[in-house]
Structure formats: C-alpha cells, structure tokens
Protein backbone atom coordinates (compact mmCIF):
# COMPACT_ATOMS: atom_id res chain seq x y z
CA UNK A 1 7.97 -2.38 2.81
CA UNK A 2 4.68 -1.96 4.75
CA UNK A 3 6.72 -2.53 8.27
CA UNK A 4 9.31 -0.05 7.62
CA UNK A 5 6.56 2.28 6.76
CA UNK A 6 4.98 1.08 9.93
CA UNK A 7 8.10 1.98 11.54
CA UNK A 8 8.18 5.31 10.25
CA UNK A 9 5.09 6.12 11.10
CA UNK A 10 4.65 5.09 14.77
CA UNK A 11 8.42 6.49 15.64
CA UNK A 12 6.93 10.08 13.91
CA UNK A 13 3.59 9.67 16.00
CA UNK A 14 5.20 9.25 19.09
CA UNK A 15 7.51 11.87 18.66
CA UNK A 16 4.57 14.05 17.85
CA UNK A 17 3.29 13.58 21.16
CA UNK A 18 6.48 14.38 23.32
CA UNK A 19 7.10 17.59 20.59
CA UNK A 20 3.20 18.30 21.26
CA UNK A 21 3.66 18.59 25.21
CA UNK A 22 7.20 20.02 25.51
CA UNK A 23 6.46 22.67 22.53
CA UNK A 24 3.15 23.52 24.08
CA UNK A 25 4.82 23.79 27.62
CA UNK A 26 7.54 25.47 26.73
CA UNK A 27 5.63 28.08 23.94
CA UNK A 28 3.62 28.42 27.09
CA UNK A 29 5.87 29.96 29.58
CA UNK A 30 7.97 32.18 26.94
CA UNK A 31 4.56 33.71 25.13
CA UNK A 32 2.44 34.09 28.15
CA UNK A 33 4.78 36.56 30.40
CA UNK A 34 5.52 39.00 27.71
CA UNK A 35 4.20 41.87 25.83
CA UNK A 36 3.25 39.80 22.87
CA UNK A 37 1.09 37.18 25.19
CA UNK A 38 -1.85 37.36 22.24
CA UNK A 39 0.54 36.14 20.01
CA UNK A 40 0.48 32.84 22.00
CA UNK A 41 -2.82 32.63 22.36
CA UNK A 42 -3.09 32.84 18.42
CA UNK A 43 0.51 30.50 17.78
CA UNK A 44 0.02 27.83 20.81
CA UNK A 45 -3.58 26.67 19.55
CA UNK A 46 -2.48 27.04 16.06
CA UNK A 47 1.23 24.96 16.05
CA UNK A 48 -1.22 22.01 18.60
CA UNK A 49 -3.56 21.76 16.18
CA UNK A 50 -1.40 21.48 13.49
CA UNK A 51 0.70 18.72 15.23
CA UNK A 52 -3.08 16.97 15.76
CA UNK A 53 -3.54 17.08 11.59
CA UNK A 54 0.12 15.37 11.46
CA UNK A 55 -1.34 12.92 13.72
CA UNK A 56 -4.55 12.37 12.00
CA UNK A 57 -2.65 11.41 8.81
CA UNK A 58 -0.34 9.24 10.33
CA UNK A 59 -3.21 7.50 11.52
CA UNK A 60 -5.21 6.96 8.46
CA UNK A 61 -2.15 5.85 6.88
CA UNK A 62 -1.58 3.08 9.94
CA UNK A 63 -4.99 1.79 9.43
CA UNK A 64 -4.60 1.58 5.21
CA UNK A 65 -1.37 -0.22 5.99
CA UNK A 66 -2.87 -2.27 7.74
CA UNK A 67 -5.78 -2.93 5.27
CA UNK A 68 -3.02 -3.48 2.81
CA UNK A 69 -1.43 -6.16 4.66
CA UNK A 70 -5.09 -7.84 5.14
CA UNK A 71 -5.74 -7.44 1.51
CA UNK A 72 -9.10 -5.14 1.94
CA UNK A 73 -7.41 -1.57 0.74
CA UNK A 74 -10.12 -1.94 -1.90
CA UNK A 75 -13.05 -1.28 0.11
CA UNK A 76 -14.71 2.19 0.84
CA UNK A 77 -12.89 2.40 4.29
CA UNK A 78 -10.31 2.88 2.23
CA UNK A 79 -11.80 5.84 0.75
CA UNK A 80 -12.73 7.13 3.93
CA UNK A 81 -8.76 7.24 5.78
CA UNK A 82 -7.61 8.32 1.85
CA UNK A 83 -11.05 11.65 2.31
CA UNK A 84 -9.48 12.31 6.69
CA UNK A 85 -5.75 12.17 5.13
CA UNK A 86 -7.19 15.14 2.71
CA UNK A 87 -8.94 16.94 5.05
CA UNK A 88 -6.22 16.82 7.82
CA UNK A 89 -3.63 18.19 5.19
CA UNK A 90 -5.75 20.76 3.89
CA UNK A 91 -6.43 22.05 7.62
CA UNK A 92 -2.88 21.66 7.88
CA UNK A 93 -2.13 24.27 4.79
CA UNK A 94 -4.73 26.46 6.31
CA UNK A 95 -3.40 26.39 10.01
CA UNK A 96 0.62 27.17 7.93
CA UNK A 97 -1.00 30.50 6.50
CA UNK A 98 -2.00 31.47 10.36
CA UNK A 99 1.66 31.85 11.19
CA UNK A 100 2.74 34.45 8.95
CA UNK A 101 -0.11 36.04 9.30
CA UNK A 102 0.18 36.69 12.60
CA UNK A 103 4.17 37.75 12.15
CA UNK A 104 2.89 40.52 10.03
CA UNK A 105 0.21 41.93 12.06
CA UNK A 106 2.81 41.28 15.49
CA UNK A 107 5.33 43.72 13.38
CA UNK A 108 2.62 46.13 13.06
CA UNK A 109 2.55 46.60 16.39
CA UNK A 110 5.47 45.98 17.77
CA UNK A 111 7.46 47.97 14.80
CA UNK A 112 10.98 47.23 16.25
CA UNK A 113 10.70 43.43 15.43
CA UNK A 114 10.92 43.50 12.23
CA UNK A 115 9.82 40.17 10.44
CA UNK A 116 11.71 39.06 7.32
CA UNK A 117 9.65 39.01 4.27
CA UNK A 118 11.46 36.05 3.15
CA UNK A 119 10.47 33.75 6.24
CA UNK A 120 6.90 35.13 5.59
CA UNK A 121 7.08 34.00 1.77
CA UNK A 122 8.26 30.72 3.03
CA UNK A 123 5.31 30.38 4.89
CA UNK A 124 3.03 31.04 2.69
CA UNK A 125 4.74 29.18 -0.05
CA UNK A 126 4.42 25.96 2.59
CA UNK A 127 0.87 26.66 2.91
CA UNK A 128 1.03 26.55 -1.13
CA UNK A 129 2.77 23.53 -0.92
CA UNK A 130 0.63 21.86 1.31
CA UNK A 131 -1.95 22.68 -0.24
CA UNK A 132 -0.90 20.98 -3.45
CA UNK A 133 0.13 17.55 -1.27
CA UNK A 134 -3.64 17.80 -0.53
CA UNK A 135 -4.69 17.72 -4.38
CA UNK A 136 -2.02 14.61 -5.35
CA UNK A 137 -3.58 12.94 -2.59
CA UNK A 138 -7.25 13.41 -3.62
CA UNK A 139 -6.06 12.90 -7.05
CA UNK A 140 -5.11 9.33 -5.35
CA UNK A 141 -8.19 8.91 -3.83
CA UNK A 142 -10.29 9.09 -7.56
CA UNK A 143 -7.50 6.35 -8.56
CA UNK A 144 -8.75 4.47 -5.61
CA UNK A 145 -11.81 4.59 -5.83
CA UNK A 146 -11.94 3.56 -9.82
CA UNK A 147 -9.68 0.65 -8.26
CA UNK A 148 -12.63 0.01 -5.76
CA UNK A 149 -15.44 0.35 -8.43
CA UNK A 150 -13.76 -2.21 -11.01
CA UNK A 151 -13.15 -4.87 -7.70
CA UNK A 152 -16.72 -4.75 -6.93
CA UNK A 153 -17.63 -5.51 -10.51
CA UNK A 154 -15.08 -8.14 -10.90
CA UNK A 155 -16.50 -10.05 -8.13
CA UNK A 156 -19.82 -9.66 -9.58
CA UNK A 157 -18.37 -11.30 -12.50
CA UNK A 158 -16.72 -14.07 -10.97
CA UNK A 159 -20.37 -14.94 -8.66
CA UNK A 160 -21.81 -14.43 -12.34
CA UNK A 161 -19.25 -16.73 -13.77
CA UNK A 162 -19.20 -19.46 -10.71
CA UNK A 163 -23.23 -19.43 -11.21
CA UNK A 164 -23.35 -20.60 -14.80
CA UNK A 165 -19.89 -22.90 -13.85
C-alpha cells in the first residue's frame, strides 16, 4: 500500500515540475505581449505558487510514508509534515480565491470578455472546498497527536513495568 502511494506521489511530483516550467513558460509568452499583461503578473505568480503548495504536500506525505514504513509515524515529526500539509493546503485555498478574483476585476475592464459567473462560482466553491480538505486534515492531526500522547505514556509504562519486572 505505502509503495503504490509512493508511486503516486513521486509520478505527481515530477509531473508538477515539467507542468511548473512549461505552464510558467508558456503563461509567460501569451500574458506578457497583450493588453491584459497585469493579469499575468497577478495569474503566473499565483498558478507557481500554487503548484509549490501541491509540492509541499506531496512532500510531507513522502517523508510520513516513509516514517510509516520505519515504524516512527508516532513521533512529533509526525505532527510537524501532518501542521506543513495544513498550511500548504490552506495557502492553496487562498491562492484558488486569487483566480476569480482577478477574472472579475479583468471583466471590469476589459467589458467585452465577459467571464461566466458559473466558472467564477466554481472557483470559489474550490477555494471552499479546499478549504474544508484543510480542516479533515487538521482534524487528523488532533487524532495524531492523541495517538502520539498515549505512545509516549505507554512506553512510560512498559520502562515502569520492566523496572519493577
């Protein structure tokens, strides 16, 4: 199970990287020479930095696999990749609300593109969405760290135990 999610996760990171250089190239030269060239310079930073939070997670999750496979997930490392896996998917939600945002204030002035409310909603409703991914995870991290709290204590026991033995 772990290697498959291994798998997973280093085909997505890599493909993050390739999608992070062509996307950012090729945003590049259609946003730059146009009228709209601000929009880039909002978008570009915005979709990178998104693709950096993916990254981030993807990462945290390696190394917890990994601690899973060594049998330490129940350590406060742990709880540290579980608190950068929150933070990197509520930047995430934050960086999803930019790109409507932006839509709306590009139709504003350009007034002949007109942006479809419904790809707006969708947005936001990501963000929303996103947002809520955030909470079940931090939700996961108090499970983990109760997990983490009785394992200390049940080794205390069991030096207790072995020192009257």
């Amino acid at each position: 199970m772990t290697l498959a999610l291994r798998v997973v996760v280093g085909v997505c990171l890599a493909g993050s990287v390739v999608a992070q250089g062509g996307t950012v190239l090729g945003l590049t030269l259609l946003l730059v020479d146009g009228p709209l060239a601000w929009q880039g310079l909002v978008v570009l930073p915005t979709l990178f930095l998104a693709v950096v939070c993916l990254q981030v997670v993807g990462v945290c999750v390696w190394r917890l696999l990994t601690m899973v496979r060594r049998g330490t997930v129940f350590t406060a490392a742990a709880l540290r990749h579980v608190d950068r896996v929150v933070g990197a998917i509520a930047v995430l939600a934050v960086l999803v609300t930019v790109l409507p945002v932006v839509a709306v204030v590009s139709n504003r002035t350009q007034p002949g593109d007109a942006v479809a409310p419904g790809v707006v909603g969708l947005a936001l409703g990501a963000s929303v969405v996103l947002a809520g991914v955030a909470l079940v995870v931090l939700a996961q991290r108090l499970l983990l760290a109760q997990a983490v709290a009785r394992d200390a204590e049940t080794r205390a026991l069991q030096a207790e135990l072995d020192g009257v033995i």
